[in-house]
C-alpha atoms as a PDB file:
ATOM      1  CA  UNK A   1      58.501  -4.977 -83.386  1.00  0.00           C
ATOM      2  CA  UNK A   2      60.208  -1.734 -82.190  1.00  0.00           C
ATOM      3  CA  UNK A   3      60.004  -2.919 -78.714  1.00  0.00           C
ATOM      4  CA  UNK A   4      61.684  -6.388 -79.866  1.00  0.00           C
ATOM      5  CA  UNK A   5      64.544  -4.764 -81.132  1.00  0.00           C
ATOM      6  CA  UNK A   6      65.353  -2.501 -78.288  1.00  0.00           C
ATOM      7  CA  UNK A   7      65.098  -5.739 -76.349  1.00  0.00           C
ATOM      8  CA  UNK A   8      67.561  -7.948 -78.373  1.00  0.00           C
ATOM      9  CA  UNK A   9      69.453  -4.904 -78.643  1.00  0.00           C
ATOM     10  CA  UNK A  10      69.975  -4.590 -74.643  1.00  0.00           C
ATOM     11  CA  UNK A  11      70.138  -8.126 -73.960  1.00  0.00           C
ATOM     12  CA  UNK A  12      73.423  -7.731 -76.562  1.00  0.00           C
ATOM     13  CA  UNK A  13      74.924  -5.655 -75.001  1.00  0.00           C
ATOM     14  CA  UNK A  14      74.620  -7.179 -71.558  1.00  0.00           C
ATOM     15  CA  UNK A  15      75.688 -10.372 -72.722  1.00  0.00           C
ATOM     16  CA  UNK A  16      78.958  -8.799 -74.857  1.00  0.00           C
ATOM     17  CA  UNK A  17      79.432  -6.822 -71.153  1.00  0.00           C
ATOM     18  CA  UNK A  18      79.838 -10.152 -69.353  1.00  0.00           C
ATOM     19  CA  UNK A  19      81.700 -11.638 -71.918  1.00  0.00           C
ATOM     20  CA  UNK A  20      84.142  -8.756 -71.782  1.00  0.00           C
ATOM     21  CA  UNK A  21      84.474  -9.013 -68.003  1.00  0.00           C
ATOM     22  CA  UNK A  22      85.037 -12.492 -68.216  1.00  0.00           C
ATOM     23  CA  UNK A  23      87.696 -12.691 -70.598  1.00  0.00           C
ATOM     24  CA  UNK A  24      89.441  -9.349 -69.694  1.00  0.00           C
ATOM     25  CA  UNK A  25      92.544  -9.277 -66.713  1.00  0.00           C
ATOM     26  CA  UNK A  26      91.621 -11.410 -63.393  1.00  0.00           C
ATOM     27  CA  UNK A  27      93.100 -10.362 -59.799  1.00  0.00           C
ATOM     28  CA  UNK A  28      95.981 -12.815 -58.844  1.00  0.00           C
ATOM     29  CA  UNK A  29      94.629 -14.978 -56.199  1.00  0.00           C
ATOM     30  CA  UNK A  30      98.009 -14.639 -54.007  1.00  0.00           C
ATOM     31  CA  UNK A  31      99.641 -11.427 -54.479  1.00  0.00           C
ATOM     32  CA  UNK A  32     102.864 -10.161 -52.361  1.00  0.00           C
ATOM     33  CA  UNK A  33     105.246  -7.052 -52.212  1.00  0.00           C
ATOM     34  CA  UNK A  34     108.148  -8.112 -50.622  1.00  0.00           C
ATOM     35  CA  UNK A  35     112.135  -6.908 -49.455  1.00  0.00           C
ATOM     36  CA  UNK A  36     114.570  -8.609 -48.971  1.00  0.00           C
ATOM     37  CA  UNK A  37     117.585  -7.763 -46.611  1.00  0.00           C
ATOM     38  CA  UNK A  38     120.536  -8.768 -45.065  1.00  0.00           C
ATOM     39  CA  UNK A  39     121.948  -7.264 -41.840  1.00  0.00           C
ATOM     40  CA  UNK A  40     119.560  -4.791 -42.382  1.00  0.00           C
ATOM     41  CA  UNK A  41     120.066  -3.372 -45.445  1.00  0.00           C
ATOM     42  CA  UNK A  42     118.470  -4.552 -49.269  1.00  0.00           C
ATOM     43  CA  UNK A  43     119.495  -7.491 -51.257  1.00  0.00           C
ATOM     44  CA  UNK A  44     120.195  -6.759 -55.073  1.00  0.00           C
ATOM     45  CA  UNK A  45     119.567  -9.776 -57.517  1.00  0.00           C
ATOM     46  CA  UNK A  46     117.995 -12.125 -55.015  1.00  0.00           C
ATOM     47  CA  UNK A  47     115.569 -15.008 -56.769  1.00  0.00           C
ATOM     48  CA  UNK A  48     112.919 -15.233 -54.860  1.00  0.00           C
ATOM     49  CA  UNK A  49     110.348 -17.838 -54.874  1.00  0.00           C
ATOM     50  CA  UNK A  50     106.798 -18.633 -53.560  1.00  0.00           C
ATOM     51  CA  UNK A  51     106.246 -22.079 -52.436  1.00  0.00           C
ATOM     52  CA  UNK A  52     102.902 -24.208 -51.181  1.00  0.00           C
ATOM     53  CA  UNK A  53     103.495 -26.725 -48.807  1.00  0.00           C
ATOM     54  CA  UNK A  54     101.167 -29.462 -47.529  1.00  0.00           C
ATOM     55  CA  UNK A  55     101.922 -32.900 -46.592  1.00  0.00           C
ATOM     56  CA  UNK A  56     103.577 -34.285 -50.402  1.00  0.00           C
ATOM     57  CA  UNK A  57     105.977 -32.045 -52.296  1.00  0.00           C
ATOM     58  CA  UNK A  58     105.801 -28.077 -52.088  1.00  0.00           C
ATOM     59  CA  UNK A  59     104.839 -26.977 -55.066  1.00  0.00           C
ATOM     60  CA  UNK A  60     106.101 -23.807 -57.048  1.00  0.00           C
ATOM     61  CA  UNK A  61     103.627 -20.956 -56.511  1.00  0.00           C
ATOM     62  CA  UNK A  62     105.376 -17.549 -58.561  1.00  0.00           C
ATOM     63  CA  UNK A  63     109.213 -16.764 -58.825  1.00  0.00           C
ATOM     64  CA  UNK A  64     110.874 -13.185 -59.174  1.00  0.00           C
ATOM     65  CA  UNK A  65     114.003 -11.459 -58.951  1.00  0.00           C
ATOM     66  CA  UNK A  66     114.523  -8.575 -56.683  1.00  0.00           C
ATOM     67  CA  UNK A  67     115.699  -5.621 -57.658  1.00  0.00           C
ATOM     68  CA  UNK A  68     118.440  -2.675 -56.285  1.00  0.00           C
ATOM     69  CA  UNK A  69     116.483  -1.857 -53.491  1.00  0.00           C
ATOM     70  CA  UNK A  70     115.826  -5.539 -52.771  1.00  0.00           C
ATOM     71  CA  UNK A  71     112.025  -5.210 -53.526  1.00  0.00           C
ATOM     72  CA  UNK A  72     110.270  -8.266 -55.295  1.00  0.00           C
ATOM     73  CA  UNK A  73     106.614  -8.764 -56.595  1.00  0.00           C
ATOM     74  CA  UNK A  74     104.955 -12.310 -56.902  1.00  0.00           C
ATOM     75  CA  UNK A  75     101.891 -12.968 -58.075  1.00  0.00           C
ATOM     76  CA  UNK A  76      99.996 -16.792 -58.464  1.00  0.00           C
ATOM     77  CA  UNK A  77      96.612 -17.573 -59.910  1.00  0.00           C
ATOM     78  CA  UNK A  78      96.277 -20.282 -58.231  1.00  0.00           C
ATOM     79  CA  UNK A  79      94.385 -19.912 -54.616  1.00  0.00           C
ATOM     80  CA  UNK A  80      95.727 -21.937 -51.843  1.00  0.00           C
ATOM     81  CA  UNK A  81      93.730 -24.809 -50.498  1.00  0.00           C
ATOM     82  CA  UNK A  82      92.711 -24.339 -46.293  1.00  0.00           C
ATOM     83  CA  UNK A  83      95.178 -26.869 -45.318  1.00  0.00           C
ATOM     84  CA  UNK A  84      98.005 -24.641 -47.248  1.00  0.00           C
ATOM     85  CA  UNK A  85     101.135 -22.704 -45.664  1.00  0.00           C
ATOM     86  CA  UNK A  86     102.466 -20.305 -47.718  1.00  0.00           C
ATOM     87  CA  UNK A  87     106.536 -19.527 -47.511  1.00  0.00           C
ATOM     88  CA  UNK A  88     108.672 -17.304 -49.448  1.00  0.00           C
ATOM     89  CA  UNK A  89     112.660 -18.533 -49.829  1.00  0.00           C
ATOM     90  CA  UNK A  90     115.296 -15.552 -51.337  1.00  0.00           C
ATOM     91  CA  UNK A  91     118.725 -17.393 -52.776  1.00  0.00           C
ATOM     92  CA  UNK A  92     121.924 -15.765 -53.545  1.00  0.00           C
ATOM     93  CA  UNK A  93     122.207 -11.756 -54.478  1.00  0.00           C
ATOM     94  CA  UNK A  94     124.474  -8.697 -53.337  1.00  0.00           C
ATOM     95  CA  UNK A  95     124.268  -7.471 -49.889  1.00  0.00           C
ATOM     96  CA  UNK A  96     124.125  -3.457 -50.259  1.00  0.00           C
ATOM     97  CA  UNK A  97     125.287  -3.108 -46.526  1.00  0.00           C
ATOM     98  CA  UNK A  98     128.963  -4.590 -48.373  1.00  0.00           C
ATOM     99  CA  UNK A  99     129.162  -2.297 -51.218  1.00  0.00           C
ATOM    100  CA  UNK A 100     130.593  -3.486 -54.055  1.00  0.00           C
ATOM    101  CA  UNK A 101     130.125  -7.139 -53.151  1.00  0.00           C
ATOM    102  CA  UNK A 102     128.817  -9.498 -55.654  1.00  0.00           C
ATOM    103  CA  UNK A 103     126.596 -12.567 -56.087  1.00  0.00           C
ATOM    104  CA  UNK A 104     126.627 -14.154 -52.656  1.00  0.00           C
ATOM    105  CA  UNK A 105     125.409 -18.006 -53.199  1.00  0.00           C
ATOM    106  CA  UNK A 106     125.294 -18.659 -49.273  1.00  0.00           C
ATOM    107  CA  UNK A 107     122.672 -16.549 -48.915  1.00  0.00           C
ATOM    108  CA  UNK A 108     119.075 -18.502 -48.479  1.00  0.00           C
ATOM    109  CA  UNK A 109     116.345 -16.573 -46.297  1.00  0.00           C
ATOM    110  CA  UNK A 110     113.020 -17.851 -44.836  1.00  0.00           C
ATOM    111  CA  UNK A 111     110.031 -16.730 -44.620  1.00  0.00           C
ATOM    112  CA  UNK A 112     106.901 -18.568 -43.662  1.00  0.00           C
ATOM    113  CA  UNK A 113     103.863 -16.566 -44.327  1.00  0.00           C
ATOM    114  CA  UNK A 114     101.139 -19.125 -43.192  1.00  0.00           C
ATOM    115  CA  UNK A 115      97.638 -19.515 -45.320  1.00  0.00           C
ATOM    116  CA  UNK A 116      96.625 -15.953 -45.389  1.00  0.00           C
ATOM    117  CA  UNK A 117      99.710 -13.907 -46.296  1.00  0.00           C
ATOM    118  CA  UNK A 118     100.287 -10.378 -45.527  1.00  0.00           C
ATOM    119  CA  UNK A 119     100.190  -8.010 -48.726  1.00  0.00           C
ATOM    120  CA  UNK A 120     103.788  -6.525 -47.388  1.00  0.00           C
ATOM    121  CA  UNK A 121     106.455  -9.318 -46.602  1.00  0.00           C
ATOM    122  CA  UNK A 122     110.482  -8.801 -45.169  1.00  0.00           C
ATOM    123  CA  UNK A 123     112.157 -11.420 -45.870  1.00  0.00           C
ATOM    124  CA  UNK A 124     115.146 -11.389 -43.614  1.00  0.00           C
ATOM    125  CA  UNK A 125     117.806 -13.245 -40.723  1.00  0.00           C
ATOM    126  CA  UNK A 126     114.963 -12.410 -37.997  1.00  0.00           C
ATOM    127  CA  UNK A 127     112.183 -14.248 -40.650  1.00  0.00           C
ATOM    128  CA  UNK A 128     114.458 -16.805 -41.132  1.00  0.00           C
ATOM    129  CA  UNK A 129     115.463 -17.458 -37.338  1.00  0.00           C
ATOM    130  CA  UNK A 130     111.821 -17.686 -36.448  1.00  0.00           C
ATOM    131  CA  UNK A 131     110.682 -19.429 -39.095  1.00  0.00           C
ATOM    132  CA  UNK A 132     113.171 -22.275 -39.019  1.00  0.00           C
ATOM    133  CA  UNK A 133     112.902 -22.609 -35.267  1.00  0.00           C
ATOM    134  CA  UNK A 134     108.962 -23.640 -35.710  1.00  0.00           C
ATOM    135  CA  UNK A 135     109.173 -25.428 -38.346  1.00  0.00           C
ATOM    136  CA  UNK A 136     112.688 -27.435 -37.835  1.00  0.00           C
ATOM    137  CA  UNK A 137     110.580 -30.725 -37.321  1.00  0.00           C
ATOM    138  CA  UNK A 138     109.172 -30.430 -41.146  1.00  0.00           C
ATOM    139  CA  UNK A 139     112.316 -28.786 -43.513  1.00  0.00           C
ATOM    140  CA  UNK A 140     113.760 -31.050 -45.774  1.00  0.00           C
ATOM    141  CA  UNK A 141     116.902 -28.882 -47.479  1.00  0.00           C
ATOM    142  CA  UNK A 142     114.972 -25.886 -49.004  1.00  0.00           C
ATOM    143  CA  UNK A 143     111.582 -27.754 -48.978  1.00  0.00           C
ATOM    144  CA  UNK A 144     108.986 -27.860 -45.859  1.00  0.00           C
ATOM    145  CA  UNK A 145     105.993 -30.626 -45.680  1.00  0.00           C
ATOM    146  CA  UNK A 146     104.198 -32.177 -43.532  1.00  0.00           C
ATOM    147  CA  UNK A 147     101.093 -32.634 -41.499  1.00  0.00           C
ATOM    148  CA  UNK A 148      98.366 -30.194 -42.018  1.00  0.00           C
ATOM    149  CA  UNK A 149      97.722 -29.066 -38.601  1.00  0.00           C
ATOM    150  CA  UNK A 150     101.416 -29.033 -37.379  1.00  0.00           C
ATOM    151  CA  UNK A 151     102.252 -26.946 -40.437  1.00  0.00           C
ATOM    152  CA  UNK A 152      99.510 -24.338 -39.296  1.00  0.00           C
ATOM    153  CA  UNK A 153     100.602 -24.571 -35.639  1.00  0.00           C
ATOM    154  CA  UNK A 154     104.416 -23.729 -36.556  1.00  0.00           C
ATOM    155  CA  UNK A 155     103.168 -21.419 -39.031  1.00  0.00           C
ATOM    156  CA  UNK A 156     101.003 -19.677 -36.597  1.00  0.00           C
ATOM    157  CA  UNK A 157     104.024 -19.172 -34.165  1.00  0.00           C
ATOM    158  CA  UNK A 158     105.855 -17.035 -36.444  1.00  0.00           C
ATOM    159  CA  UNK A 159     104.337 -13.897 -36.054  1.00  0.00           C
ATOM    160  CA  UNK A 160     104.965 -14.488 -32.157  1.00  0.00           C
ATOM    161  CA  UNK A 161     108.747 -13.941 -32.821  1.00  0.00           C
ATOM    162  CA  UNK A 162     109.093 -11.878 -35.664  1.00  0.00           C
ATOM    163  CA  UNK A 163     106.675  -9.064 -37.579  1.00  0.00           C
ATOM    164  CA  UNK A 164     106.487 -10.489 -41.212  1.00  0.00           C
ATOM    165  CA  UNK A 165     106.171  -7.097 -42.470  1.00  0.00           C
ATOM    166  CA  UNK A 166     109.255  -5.614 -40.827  1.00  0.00           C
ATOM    167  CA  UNK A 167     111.065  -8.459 -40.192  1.00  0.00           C
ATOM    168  CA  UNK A 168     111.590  -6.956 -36.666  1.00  0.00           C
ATOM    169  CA  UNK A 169     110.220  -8.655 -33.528  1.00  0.00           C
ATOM    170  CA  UNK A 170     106.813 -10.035 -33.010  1.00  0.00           C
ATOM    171  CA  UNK A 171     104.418  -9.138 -30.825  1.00  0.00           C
ATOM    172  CA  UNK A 172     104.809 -12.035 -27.989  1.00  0.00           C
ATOM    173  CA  UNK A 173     108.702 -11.807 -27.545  1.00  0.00           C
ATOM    174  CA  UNK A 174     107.773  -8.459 -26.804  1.00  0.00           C
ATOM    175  CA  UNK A 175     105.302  -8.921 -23.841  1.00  0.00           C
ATOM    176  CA  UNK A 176     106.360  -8.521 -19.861  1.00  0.00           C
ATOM    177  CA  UNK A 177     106.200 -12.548 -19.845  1.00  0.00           C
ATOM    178  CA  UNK A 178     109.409 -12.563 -22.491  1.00  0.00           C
ATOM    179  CA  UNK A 179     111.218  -9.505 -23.516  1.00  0.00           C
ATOM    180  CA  UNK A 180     114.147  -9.387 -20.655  1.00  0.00           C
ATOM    181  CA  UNK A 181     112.660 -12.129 -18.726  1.00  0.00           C
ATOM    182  CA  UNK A 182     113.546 -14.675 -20.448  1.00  0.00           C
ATOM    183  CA  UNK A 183     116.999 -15.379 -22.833  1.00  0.00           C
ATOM    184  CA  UNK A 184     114.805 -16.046 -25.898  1.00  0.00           C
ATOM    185  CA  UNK A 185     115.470 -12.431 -27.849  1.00  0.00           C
ATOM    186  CA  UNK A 186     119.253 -12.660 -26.775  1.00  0.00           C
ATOM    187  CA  UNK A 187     119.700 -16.181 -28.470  1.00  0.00           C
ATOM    188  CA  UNK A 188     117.115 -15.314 -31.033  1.00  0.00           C
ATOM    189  CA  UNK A 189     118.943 -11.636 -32.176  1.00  0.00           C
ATOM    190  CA  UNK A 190     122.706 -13.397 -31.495  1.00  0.00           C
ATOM    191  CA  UNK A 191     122.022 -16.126 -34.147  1.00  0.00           C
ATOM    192  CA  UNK A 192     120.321 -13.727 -36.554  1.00  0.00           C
ATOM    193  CA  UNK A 193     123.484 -11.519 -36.361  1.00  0.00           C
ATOM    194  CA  UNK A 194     125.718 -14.521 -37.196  1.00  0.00           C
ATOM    195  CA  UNK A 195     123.823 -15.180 -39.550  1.00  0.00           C
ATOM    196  CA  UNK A 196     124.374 -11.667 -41.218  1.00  0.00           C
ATOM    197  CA  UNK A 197     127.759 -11.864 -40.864  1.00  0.00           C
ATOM    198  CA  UNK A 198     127.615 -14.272 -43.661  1.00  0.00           C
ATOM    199  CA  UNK A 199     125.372 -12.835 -45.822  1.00  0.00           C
ATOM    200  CA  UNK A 200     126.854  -9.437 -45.753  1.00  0.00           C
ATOM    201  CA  UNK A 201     130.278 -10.951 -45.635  1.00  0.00           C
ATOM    202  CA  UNK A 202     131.687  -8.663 -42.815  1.00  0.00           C
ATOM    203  CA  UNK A 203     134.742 -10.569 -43.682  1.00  0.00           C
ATOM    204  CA  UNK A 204     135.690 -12.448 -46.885  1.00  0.00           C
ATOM    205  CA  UNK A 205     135.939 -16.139 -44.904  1.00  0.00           C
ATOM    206  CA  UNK A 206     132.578 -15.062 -43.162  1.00  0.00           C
ATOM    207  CA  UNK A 207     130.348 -17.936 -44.614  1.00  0.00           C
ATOM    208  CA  UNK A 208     133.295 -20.187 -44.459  1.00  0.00           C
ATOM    209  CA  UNK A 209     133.121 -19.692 -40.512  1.00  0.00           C
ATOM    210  CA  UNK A 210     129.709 -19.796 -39.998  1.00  0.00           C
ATOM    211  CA  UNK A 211     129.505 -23.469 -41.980  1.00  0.00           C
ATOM    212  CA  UNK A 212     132.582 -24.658 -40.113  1.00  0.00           C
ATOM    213  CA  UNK A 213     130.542 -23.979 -36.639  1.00  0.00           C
ATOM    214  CA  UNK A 214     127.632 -25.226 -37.958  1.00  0.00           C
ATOM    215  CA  UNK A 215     129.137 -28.412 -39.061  1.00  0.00           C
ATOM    216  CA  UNK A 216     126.728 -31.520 -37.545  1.00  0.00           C
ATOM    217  CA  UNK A 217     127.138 -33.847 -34.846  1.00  0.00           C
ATOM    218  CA  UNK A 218     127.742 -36.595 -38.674  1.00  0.00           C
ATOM    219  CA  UNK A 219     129.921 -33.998 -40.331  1.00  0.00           C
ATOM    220  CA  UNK A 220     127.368 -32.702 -42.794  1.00  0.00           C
ATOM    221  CA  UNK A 221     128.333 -28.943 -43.773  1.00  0.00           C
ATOM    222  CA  UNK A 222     126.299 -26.904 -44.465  1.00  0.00           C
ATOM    223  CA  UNK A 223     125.897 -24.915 -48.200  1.00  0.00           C
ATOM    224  CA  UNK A 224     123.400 -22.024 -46.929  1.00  0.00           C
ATOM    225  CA  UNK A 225     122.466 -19.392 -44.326  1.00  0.00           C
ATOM    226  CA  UNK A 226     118.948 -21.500 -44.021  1.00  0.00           C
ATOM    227  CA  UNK A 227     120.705 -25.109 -43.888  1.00  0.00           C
ATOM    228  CA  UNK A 228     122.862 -23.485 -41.501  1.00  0.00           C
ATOM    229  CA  UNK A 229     120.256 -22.325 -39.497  1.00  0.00           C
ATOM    230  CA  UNK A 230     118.738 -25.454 -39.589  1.00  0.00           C
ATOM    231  CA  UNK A 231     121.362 -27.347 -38.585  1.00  0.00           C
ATOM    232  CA  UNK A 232     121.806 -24.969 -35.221  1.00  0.00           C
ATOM    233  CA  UNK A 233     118.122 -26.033 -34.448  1.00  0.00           C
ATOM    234  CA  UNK A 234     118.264 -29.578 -34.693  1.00  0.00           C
ATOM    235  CA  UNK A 235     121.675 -29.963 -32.960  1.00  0.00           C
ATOM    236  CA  UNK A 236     121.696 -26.882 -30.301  1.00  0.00           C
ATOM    237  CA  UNK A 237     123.667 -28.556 -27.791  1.00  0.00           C
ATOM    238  CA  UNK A 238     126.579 -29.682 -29.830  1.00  0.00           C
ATOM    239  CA  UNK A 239     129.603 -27.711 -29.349  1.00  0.00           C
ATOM    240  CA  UNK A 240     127.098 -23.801 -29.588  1.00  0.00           C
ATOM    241  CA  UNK A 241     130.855 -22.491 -28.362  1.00  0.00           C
ATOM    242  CA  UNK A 242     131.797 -22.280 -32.037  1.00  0.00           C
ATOM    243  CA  UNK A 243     128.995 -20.778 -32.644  1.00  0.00           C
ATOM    244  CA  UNK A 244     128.987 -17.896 -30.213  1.00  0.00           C
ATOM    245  CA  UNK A 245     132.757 -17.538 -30.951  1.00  0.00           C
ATOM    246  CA  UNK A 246     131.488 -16.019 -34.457  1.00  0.00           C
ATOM    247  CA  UNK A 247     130.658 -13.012 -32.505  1.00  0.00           C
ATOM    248  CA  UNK A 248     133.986 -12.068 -31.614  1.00  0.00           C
ATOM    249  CA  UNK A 249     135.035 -13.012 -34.857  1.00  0.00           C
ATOM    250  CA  UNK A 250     132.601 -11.118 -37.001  1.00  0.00           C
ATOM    251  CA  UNK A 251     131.751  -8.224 -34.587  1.00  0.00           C
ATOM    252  CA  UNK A 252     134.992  -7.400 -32.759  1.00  0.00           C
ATOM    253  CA  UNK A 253     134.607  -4.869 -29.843  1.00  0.00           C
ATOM    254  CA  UNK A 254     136.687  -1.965 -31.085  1.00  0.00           C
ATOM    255  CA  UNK A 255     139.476  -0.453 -29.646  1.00  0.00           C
ATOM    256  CA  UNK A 256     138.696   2.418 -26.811  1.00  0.00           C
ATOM    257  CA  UNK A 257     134.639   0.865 -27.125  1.00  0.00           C
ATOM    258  CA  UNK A 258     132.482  -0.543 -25.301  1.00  0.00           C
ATOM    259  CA  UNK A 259     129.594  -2.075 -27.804  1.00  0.00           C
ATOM    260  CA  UNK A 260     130.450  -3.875 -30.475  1.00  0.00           C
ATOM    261  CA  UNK A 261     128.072  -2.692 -34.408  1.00  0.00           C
ATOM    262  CA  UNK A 262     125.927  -5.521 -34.794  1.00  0.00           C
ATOM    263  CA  UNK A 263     122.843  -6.044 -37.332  1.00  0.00           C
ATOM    264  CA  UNK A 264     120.172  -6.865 -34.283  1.00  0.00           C
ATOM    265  CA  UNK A 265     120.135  -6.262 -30.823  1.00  0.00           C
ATOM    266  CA  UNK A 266     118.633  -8.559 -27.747  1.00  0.00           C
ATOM    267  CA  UNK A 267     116.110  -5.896 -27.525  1.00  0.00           C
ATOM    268  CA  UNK A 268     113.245  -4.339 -28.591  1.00  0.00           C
ATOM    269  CA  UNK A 269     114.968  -0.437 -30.197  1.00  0.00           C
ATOM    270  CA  UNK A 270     114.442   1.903 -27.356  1.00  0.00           C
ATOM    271  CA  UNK A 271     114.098  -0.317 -24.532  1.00  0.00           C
ATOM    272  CA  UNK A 272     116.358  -1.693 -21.669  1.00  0.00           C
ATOM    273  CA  UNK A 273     115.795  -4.738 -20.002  1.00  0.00           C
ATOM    274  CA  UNK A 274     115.223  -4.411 -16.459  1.00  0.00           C
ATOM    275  CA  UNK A 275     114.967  -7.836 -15.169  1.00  0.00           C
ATOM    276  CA  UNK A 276     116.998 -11.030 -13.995  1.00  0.00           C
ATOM    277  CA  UNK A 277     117.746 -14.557 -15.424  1.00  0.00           C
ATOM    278  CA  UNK A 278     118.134 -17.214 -13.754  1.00  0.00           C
ATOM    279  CA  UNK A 279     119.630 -14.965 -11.427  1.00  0.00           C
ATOM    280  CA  UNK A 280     122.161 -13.042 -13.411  1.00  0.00           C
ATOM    281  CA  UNK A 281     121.159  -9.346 -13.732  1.00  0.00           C
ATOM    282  CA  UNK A 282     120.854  -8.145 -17.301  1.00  0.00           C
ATOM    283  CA  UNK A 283     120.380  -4.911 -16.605  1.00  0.00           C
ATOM    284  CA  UNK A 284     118.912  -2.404 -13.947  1.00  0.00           C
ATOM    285  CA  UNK A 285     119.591   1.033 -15.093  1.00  0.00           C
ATOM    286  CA  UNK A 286     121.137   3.273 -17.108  1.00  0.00           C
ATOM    287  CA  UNK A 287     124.711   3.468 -15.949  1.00  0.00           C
ATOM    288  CA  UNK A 288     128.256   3.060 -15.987  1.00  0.00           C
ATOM    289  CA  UNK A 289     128.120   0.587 -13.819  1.00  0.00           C
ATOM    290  CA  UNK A 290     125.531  -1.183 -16.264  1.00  0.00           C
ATOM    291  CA  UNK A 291     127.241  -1.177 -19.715  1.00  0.00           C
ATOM    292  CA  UNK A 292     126.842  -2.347 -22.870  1.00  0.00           C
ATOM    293  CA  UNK A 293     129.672  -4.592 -23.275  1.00  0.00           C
ATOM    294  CA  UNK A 294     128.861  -6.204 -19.471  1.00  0.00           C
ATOM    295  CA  UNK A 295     125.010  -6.462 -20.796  1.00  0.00           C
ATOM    296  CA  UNK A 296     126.953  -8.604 -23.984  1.00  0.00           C
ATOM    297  CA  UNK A 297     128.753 -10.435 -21.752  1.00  0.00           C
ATOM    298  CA  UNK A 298     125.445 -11.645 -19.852  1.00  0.00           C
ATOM    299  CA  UNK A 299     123.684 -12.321 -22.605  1.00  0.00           C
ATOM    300  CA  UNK A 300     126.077 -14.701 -24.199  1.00  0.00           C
ATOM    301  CA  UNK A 301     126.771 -16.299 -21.127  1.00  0.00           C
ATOM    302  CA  UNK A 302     123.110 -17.135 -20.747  1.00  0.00           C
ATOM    303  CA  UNK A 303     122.985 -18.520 -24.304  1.00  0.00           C
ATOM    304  CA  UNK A 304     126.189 -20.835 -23.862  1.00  0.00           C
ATOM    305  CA  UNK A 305     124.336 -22.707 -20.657  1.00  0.00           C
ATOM    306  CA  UNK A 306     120.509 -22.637 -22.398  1.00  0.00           C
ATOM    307  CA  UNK A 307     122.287 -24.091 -25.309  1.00  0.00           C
ATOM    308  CA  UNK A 308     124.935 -26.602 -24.117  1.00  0.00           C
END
């Protein structure tokens, strides 16, 4: 009888054991950390949210708000299904590079984190460049759907532009075959700088200029940093002059100077291109001869003709 008791006794506790693990705290199924920055520096205030999308509607994963530093948390129960792409969107906030500025409603940043997120996201102009470029085909406003497989194609080409978790460059615009061999980082770090001109409004008309430029082919403005964006990649060739304009506008060379302060440069931090496109040199050396302002000068020349 002894023996009996000690038995119910055990199988008690086990059972009250699993009941406690089962009805104590569960491990979100899609956590993130995140930032959120603009021309480099944090966003304050920004609502960022964590969307699904598939081929119907994206659905509403987790929302936050980011805080001084620009940090976020998000946090969903719900585990994403294998045909899934994952993308975080920040709206509106202050831009600590502008101190004292406040709520800035042009600012909407992109970030598509594919079907197996990282645990540490930036959510930035360089996310958002790279991200809208792959996925121009299948965003609707602030909403992207479509096709399972091209949504994890375009989603897998992020990371070759941009590191999620920096939101600096990714690894294949990097390689020998890219880098300075090809225009792609001078357009891609041009239009992410533009971009920050708005949302750190280097000047109080900044996102007033950048929608003017951005203005389609039918006259549609756009509201947004992303639409903006997004309206660049679908209509590339129509008038980019007023787009590359916004350089001299935003960034102007100052007096006595050679380089004009800009959020992101054509290049990797550290490294000079050494090659040639399409025949123009970019640049060969270290020198006078080869300076920063006559590297700009190349570089936006190249970008004019790719994109006109």
């Amino acid at each position: 009888m002894l023996r009996i008791n000690k038995l119910q006794f055990l199988i008690s506790l086990l059972t009250f054991g699993i009941l406690a693990c089962a009805s104590g705290p569960t491990a979100a199924a899609v956590r993130i950390e995140g930032l959120v920055q603009a021309g480099g520096g944090p966003v304050a205030n920004s609502t960022v949210t964590l969307w699904a999308a598939s081929p119907g509607e994206p659905r509403q994963l987790a929302q936050g708000r980011a805080n001084n530093d620009g940090r976020f948390e998000l946090a969903s129960q719900e585990t994403p299904g294998a045909d899934v792409i994952l993308y975080v969107i920040a709206k509106g906030g202050e831009s600590q590079v502008n101190k004292g500025s406040d709520d800035n409603p042009a600012i909407a940043l992109l970030s598509v984190l594919g079907n197996a997120p990282p645990g540490k996201v930036v959510v930035n102009e360089m996310t958002t460049v790279a991200s809208v470029w792959t996925h121009a085909q299948f965003l609707d406003g602030s909403a992207i759907k479509g096709n399972p497989l091209g949504l994890k194609i375009a989603a897998g080409n992020v990371p070759n532009f941009v590191n999620l978790e920096t939101g600096g460059w990714g690894s294949a615009i990097q390689d020998t075959l890219n880098s300075a061999a090809t225009p792609t980082m001078a357009n891609f770090a041009t239009l992410a700088t533009i971009l920050a001109g708005c949302t750190t409004k280097v000047k109080p008309n900044a996102c007033d200029s950048l929608f003017a430029a951005t203005t389609s082919p039918a006259g549609k403005r756009p509201a947004d940093t992303l639409a903006a964006a997004h309206f660049v990649a679908l209509n590339s060739a129509y008038q980019p002059e007023r787009l590359f304009a916004l350089l001299d506008e935003f960034y102007p060379v100052p007096q006595g100077k050679t380089l004009r302060a800009t959020s992101y440069l054509p290049y990797p931090a550290g490294v000079v291109p050494s090659s040639t496109i399409e025949g123009t040199p970019i640049l060969r050396e270290k020198s006078a001869r080869a300076s920063p302002r006559w590297l700009e000068r190349a570089v936006l020349s190249q970008c004019e003709r790719l994109t006109g």
